[in-house]
C-alpha atoms as a PDB file:
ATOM      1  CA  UNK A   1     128.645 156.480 128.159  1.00  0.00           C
ATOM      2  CA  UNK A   2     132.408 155.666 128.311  1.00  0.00           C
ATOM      3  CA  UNK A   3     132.611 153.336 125.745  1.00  0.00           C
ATOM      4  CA  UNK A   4     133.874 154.987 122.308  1.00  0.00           C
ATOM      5  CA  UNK A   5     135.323 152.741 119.293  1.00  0.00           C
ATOM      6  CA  UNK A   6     137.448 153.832 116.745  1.00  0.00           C
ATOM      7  CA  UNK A   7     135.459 152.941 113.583  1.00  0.00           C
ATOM      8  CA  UNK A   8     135.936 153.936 110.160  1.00  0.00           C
ATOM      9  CA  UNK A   9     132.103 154.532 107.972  1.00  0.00           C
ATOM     10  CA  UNK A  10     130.620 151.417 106.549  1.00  0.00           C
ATOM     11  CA  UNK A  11     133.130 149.219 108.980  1.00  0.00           C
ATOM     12  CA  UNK A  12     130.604 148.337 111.265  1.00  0.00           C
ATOM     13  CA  UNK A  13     126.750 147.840 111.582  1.00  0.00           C
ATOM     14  CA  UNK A  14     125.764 149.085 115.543  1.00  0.00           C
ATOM     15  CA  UNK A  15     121.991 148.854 116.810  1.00  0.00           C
ATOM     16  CA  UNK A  16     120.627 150.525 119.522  1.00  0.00           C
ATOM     17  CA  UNK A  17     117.871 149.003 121.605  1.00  0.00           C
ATOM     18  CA  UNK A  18     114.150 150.430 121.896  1.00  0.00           C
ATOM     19  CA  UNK A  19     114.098 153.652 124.129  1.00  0.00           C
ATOM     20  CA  UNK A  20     112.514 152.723 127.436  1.00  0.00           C
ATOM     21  CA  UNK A  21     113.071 154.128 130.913  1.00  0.00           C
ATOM     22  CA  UNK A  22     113.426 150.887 133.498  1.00  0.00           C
ATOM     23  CA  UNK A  23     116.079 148.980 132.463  1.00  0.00           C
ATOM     24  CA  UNK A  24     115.842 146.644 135.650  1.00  0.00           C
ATOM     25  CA  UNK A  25     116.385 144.120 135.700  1.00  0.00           C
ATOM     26  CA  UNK A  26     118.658 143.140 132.226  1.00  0.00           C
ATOM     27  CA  UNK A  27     119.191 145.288 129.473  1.00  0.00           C
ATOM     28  CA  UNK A  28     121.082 144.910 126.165  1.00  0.00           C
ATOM     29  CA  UNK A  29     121.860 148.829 125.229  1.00  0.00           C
ATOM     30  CA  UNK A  30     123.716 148.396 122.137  1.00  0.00           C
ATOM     31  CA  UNK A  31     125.019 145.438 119.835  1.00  0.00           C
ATOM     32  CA  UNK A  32     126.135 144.343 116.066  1.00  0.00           C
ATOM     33  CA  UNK A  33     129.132 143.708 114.955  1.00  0.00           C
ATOM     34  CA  UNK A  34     132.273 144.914 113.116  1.00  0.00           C
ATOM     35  CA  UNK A  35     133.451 144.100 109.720  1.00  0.00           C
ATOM     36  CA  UNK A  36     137.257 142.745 108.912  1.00  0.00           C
ATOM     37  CA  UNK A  37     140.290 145.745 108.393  1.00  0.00           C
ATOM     38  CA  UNK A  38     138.259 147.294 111.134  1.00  0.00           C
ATOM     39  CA  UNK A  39     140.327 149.737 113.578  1.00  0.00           C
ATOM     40  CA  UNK A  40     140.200 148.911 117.361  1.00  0.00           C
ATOM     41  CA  UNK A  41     141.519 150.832 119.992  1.00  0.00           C
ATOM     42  CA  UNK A  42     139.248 150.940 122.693  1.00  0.00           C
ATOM     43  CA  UNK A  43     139.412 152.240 126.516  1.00  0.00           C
ATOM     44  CA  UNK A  44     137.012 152.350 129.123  1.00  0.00           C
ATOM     45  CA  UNK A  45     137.783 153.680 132.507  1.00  0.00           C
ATOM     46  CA  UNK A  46     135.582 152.235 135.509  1.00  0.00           C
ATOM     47  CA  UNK A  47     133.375 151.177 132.994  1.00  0.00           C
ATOM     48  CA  UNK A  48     129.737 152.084 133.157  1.00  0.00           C
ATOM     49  CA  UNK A  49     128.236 148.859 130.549  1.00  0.00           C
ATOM     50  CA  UNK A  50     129.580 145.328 130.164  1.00  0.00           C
ATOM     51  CA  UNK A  51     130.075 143.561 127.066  1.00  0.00           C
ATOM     52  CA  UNK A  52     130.666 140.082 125.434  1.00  0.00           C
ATOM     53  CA  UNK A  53     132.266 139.620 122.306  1.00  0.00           C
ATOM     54  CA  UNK A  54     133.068 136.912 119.780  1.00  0.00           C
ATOM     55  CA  UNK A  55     136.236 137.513 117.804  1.00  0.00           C
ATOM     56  CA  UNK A  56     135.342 135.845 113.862  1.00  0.00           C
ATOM     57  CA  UNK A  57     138.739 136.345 112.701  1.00  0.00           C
ATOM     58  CA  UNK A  58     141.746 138.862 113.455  1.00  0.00           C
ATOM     59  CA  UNK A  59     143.724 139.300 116.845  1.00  0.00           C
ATOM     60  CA  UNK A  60     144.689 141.202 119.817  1.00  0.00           C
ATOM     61  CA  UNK A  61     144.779 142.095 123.041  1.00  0.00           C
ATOM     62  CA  UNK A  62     142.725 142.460 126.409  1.00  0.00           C
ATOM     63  CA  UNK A  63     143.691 144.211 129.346  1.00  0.00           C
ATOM     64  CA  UNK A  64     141.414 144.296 131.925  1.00  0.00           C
ATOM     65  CA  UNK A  65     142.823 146.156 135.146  1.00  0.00           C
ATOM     66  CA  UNK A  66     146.202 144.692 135.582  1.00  0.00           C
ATOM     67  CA  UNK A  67     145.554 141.351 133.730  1.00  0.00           C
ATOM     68  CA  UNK A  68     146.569 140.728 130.164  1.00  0.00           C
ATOM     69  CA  UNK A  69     145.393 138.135 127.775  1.00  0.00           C
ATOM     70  CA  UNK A  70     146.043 137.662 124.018  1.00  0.00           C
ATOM     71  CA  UNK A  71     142.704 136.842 122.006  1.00  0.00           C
ATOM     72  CA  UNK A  72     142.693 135.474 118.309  1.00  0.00           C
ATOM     73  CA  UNK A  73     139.759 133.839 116.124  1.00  0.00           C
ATOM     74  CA  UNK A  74     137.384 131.392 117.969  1.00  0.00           C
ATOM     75  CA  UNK A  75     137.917 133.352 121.102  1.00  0.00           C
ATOM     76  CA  UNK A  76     135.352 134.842 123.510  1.00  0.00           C
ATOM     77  CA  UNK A  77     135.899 137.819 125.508  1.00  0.00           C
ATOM     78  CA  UNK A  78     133.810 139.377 128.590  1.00  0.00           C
ATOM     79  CA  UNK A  79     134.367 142.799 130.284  1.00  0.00           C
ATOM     80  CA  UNK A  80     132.334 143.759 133.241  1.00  0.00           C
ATOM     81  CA  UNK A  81     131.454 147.137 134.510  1.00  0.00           C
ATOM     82  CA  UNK A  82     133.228 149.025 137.073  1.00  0.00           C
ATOM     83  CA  UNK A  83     136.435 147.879 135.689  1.00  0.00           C
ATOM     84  CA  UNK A  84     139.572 149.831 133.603  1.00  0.00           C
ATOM     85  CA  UNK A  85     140.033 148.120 130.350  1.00  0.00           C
ATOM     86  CA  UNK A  86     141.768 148.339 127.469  1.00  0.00           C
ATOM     87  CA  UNK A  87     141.437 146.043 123.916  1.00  0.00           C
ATOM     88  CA  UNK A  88     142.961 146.228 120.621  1.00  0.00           C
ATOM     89  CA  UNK A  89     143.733 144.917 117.455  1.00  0.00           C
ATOM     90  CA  UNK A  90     146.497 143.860 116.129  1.00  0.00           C
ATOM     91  CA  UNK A  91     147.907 146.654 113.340  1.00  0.00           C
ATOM     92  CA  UNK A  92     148.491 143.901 111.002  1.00  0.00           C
ATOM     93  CA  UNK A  93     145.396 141.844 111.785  1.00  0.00           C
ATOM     94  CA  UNK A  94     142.592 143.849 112.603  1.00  0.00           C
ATOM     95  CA  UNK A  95     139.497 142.406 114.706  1.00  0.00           C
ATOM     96  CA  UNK A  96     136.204 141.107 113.360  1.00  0.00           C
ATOM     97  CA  UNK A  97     133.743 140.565 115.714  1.00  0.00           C
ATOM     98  CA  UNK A  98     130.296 140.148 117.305  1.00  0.00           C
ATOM     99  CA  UNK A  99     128.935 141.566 120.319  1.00  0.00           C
ATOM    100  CA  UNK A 100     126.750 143.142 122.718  1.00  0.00           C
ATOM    101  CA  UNK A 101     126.287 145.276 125.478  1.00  0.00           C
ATOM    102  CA  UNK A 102     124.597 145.355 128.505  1.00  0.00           C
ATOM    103  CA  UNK A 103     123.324 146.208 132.339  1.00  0.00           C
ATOM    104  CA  UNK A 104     121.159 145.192 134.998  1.00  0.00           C
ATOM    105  CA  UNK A 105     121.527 142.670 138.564  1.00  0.00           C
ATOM    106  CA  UNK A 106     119.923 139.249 136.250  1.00  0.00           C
ATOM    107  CA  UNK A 107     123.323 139.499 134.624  1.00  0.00           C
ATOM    108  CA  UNK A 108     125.330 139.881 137.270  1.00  0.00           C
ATOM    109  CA  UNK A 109     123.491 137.471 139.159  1.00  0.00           C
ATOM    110  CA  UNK A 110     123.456 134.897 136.402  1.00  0.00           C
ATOM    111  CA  UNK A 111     127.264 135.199 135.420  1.00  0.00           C
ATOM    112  CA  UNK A 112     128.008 134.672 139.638  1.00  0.00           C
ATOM    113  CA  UNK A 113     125.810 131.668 139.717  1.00  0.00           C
ATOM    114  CA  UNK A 114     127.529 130.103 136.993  1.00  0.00           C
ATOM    115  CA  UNK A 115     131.132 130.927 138.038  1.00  0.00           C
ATOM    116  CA  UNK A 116     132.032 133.205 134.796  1.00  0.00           C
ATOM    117  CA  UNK A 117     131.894 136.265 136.278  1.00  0.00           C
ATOM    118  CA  UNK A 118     135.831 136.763 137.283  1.00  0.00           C
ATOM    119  CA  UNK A 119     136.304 135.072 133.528  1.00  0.00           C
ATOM    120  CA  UNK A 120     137.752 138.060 130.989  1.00  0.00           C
ATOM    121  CA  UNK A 121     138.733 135.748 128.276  1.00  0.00           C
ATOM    122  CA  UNK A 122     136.990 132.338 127.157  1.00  0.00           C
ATOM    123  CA  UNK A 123     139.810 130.556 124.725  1.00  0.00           C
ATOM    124  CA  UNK A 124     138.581 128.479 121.464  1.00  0.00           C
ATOM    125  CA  UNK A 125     135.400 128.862 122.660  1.00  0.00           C
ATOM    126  CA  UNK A 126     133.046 130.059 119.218  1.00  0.00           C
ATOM    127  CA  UNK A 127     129.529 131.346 121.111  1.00  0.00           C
ATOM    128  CA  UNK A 128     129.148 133.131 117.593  1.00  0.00           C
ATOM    129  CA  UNK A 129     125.639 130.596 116.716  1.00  0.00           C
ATOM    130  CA  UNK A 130     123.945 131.842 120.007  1.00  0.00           C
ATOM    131  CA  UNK A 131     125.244 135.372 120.214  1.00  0.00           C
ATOM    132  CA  UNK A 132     123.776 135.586 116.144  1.00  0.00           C
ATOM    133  CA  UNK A 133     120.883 134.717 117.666  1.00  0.00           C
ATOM    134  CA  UNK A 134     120.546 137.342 120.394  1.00  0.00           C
ATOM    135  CA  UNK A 135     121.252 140.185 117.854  1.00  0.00           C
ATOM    136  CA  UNK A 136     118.362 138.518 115.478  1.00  0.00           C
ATOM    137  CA  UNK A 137     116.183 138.476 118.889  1.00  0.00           C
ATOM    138  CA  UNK A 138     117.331 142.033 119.620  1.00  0.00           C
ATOM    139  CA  UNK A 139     116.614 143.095 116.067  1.00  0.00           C
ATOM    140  CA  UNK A 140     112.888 141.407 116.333  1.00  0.00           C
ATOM    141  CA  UNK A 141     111.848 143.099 119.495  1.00  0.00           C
ATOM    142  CA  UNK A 142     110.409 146.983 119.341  1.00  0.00           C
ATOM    143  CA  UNK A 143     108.799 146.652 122.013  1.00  0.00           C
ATOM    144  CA  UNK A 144     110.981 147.463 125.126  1.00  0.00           C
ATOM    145  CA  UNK A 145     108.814 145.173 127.552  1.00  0.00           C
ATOM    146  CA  UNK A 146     109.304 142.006 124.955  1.00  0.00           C
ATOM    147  CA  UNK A 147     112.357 142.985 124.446  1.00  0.00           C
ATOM    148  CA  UNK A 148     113.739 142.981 127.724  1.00  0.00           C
ATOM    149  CA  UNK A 149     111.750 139.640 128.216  1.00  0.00           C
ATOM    150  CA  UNK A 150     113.037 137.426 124.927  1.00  0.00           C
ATOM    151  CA  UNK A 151     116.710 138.925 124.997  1.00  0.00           C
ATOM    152  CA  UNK A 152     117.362 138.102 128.810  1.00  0.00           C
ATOM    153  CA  UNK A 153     115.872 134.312 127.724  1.00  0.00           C
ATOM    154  CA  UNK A 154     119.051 133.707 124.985  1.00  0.00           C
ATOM    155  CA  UNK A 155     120.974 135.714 127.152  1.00  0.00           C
ATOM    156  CA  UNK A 156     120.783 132.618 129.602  1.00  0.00           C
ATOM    157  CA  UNK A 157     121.089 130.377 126.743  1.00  0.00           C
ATOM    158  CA  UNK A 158     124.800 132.370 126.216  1.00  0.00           C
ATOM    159  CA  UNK A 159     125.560 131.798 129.750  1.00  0.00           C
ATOM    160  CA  UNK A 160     125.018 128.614 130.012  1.00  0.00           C
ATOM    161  CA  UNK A 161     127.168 127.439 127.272  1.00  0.00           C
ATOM    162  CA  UNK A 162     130.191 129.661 128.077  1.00  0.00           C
ATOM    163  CA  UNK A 163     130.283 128.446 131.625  1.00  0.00           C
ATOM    164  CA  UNK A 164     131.017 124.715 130.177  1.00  0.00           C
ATOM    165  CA  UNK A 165     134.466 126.584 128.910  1.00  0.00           C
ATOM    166  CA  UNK A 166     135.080 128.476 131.898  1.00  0.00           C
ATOM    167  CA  UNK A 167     138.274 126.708 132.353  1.00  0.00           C
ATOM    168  CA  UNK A 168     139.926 127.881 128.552  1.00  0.00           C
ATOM    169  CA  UNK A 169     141.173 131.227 130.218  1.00  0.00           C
ATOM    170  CA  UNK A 170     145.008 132.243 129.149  1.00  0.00           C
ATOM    171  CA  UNK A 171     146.803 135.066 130.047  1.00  0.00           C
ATOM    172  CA  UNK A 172     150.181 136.870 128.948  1.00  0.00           C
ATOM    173  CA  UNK A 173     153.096 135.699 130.134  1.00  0.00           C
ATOM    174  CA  UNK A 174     155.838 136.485 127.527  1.00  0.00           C
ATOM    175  CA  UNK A 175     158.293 139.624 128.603  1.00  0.00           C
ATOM    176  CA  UNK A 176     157.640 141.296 125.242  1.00  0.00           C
ATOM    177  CA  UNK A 177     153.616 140.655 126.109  1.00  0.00           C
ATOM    178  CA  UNK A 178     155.003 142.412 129.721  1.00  0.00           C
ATOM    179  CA  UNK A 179     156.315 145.145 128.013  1.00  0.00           C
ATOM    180  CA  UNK A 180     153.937 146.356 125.558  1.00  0.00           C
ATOM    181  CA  UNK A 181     151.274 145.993 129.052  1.00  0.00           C
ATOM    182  CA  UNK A 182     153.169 148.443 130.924  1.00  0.00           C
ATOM    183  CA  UNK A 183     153.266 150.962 127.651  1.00  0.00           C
ATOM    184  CA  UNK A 184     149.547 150.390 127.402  1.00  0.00           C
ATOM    185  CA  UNK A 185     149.108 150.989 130.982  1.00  0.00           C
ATOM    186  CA  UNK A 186     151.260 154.239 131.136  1.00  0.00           C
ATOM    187  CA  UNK A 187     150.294 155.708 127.865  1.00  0.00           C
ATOM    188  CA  UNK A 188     148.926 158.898 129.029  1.00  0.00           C
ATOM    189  CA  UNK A 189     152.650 159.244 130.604  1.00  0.00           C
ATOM    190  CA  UNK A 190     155.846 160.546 129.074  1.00  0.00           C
ATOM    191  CA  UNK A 191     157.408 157.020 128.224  1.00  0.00           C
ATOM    192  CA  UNK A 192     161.296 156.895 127.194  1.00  0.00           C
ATOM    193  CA  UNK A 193     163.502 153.817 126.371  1.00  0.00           C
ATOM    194  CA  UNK A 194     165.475 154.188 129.392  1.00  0.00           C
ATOM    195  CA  UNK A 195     162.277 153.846 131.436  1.00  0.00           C
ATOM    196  CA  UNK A 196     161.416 150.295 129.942  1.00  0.00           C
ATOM    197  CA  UNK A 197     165.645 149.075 130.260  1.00  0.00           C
ATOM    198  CA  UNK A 198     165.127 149.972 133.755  1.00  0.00           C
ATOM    199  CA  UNK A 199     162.058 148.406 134.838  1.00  0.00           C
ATOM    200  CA  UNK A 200     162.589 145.337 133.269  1.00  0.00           C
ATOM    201  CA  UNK A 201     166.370 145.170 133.225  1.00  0.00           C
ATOM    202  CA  UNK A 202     167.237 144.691 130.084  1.00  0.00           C
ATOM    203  CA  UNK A 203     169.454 147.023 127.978  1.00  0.00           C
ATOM    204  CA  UNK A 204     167.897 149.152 125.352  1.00  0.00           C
ATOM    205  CA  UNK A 205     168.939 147.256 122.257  1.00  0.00           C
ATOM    206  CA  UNK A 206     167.619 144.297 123.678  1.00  0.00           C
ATOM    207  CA  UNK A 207     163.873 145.927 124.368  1.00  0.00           C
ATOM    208  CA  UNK A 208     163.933 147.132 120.793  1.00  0.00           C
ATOM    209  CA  UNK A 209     165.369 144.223 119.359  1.00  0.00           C
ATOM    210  CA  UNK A 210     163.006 141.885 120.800  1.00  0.00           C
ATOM    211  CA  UNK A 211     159.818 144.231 120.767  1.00  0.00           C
ATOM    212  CA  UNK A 212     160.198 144.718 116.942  1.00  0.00           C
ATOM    213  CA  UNK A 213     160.931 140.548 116.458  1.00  0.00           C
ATOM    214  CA  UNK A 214     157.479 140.171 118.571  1.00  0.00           C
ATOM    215  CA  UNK A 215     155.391 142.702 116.961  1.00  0.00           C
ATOM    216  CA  UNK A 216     156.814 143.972 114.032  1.00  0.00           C
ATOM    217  CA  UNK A 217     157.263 147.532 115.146  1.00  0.00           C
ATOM    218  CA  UNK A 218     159.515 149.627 117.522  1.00  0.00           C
ATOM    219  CA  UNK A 219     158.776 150.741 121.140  1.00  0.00           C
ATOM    220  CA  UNK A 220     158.610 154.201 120.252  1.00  0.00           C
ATOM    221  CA  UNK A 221     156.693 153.591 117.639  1.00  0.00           C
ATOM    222  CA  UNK A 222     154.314 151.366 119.098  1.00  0.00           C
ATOM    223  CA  UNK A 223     154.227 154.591 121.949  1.00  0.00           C
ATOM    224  CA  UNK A 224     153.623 157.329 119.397  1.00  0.00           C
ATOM    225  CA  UNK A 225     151.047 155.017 117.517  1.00  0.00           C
ATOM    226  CA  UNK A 226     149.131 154.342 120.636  1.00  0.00           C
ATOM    227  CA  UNK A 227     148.889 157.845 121.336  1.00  0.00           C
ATOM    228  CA  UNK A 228     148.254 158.906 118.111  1.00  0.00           C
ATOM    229  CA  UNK A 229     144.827 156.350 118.505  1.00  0.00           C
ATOM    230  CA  UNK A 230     143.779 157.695 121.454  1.00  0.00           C
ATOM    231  CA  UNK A 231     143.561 161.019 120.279  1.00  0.00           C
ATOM    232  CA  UNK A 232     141.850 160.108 117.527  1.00  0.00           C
ATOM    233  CA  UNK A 233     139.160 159.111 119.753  1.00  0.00           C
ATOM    234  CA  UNK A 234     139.802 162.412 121.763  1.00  0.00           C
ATOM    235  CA  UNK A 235     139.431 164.759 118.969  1.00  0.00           C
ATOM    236  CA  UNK A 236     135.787 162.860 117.906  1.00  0.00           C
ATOM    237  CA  UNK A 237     134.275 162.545 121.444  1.00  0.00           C
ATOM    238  CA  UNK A 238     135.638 165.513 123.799  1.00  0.00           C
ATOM    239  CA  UNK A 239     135.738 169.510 123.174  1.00  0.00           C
ATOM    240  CA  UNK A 240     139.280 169.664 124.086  1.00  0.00           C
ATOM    241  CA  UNK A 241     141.633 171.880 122.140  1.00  0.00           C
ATOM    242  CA  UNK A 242     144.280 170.211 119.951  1.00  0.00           C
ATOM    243  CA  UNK A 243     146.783 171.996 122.811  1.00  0.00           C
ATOM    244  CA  UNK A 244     144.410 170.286 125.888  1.00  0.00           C
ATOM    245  CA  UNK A 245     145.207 166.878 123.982  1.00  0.00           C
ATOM    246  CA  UNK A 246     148.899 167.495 122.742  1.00  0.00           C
ATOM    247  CA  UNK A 247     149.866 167.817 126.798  1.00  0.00           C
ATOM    248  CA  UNK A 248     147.692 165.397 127.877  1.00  0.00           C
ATOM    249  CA  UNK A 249     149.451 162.645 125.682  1.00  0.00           C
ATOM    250  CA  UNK A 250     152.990 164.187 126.849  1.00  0.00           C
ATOM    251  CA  UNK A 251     153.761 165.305 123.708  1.00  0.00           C
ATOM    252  CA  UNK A 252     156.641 168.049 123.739  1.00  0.00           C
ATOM    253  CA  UNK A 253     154.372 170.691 122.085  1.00  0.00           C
ATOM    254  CA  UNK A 254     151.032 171.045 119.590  1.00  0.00           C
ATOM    255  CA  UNK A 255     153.487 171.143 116.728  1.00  0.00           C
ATOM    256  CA  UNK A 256     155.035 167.843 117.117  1.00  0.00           C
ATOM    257  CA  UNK A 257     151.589 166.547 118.109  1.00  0.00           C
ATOM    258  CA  UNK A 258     150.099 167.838 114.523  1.00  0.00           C
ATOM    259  CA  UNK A 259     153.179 166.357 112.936  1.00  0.00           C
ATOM    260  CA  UNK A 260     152.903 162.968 113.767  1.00  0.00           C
ATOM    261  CA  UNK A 261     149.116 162.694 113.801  1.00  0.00           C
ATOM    262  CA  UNK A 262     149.517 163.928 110.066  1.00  0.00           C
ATOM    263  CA  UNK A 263     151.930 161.364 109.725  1.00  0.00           C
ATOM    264  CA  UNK A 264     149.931 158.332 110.617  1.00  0.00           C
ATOM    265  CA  UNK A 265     146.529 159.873 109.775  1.00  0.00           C
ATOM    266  CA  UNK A 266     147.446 161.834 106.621  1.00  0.00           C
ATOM    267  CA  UNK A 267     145.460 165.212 107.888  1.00  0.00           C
ATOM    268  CA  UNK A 268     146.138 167.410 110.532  1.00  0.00           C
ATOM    269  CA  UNK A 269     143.572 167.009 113.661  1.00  0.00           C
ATOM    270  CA  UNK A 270     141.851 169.722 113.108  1.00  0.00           C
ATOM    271  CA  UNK A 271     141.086 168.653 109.741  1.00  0.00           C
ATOM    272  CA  UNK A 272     140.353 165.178 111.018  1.00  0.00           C
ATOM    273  CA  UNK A 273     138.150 166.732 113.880  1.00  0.00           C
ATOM    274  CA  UNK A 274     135.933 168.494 111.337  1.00  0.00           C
ATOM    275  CA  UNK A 275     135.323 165.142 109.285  1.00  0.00           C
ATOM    276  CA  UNK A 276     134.510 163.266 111.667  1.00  0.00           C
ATOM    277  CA  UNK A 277     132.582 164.604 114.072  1.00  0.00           C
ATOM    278  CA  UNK A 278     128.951 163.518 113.052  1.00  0.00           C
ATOM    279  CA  UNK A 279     130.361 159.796 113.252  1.00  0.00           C
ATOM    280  CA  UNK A 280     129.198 159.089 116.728  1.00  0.00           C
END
């Protein structure tokens, strides 16, 4: 599975759905919800699951492939498999949130039919009353033959309504918004200053002046924070060495690496690999 959340204990409640072997034709794999102060960095790459989510209070932001969108309480988000995505939080206003995940051709069917399914982000538009009540139905159902049956019902229910705001989309369109999408998109990458006053043609002081006035943090800092995230997740979910991840994030060498992941984290990541890794 390629979907991995950065989530701190007792942050976030996550249910898994009864084991069963067909999943044709509409399956709900996991759902629940996180808690407020909750961490979110997440990535998925060609993703193998889809996913709707309700955001009950916090902010952040959505990129799904080269599109960008800002969500904030009230909103309603949708990724779809098959797709590169990124979403955050906000550092100083972290997500709370409902959701669910899931497979199978109903969905896809069901989301074309209605005209939602090229729809990432669903503005002012609180599903939270009917997406509470597909977690209660998912939470009722043990058996994976009723389950399937009674989830895929409310899932139409969900469907239904959110195509009535299928017009309440927004993207990104400030140049700060454009700038902090290009670091998000490039992270894995070696990203300087002088590569962000060139491609948007602005001088340096400028890009920092107007990055920190917009977000409350520096470009570099914003860089080394991202990265920092990321291999948090890395550390948890692969068997890479701490050098395999140091170069892969384009840091200089393990040593910085260890430095400024002590820095934000407050232990070193082998340390931080070792108390973590039952969490998932």
């Amino acid at each position: 599975m390629n979907l991995v959340e950065l989530l701190h204990p007792k942050t976030a409640e996550i249910c898994r759905a009864p084991e069963i072997d067909d999943k044709h034709p509409f399956f709900i794999s996991l759902y629940g919800r996180t808690f407020e102060n909750t961490p979110c960095y997440q990535i998925r790459m060609k993703s193998g699951v889809s996913c709707i989510q309700y955001v009950i209070s916090g902010s952040g932001v959505i990129i799904s492939d080269k599109a960008v969108y800002k969500v904030e309480s009230g909103d309603t988000f949708m990724l779809l498999e098959g797709k590169n995505q990124i979403y955050y939080s906000n550092p100083d206003n972290k997500f709370a949130r409902l959701w669910i995940n899931f497979n199978g051709e109903l969905s896809k069917s069901l989301l074309d039919i209605y005209g939602i399914s090229d729809i990432t982000v669903f503005k002012n538009t609180d599903c939270s009353t009917i997406l509470s009540k597909l977690l209660d139905t998912c939470k009722t159902y043990t058996d994976p033959k009723e389950y399937k049956k009674e989830t895929a019902k409310v899932f139409l229910e969900l469907v239904q309504f959110l195509s009535e705001f299928k017009n309440r989309s927004l993207m990104i369109d400030s140049k700060e918004d454009e700038i902090r999408e290009y670091i998000d998109l490039h992270i894995m990458e070696n990203i300087k200053l002088d590569d962000l006053a060139e491609k948007f043609h602005f001088s340096k002081e400028h890009i920092v002046r107007t990055f920190k006035r917009s977000y409350g943090i520096t470009p570099h800092r914003y860089v080394v924070e991202s990265k920092i995230r990321i291999a948090m997740i890395m550390l948890i979910n692969t068997k890479n060495s701490i050098e395999e991840i140091s170069a892969s994030l384009g840091f200089s060498d393990p040593h910085h690496f260890s430095s400024s992941f002590n820095a934000l984290v407050k232990m070193r990541p082998s340390e931080y690999r070792k108390t973590h890794k039952y969490e998932v």
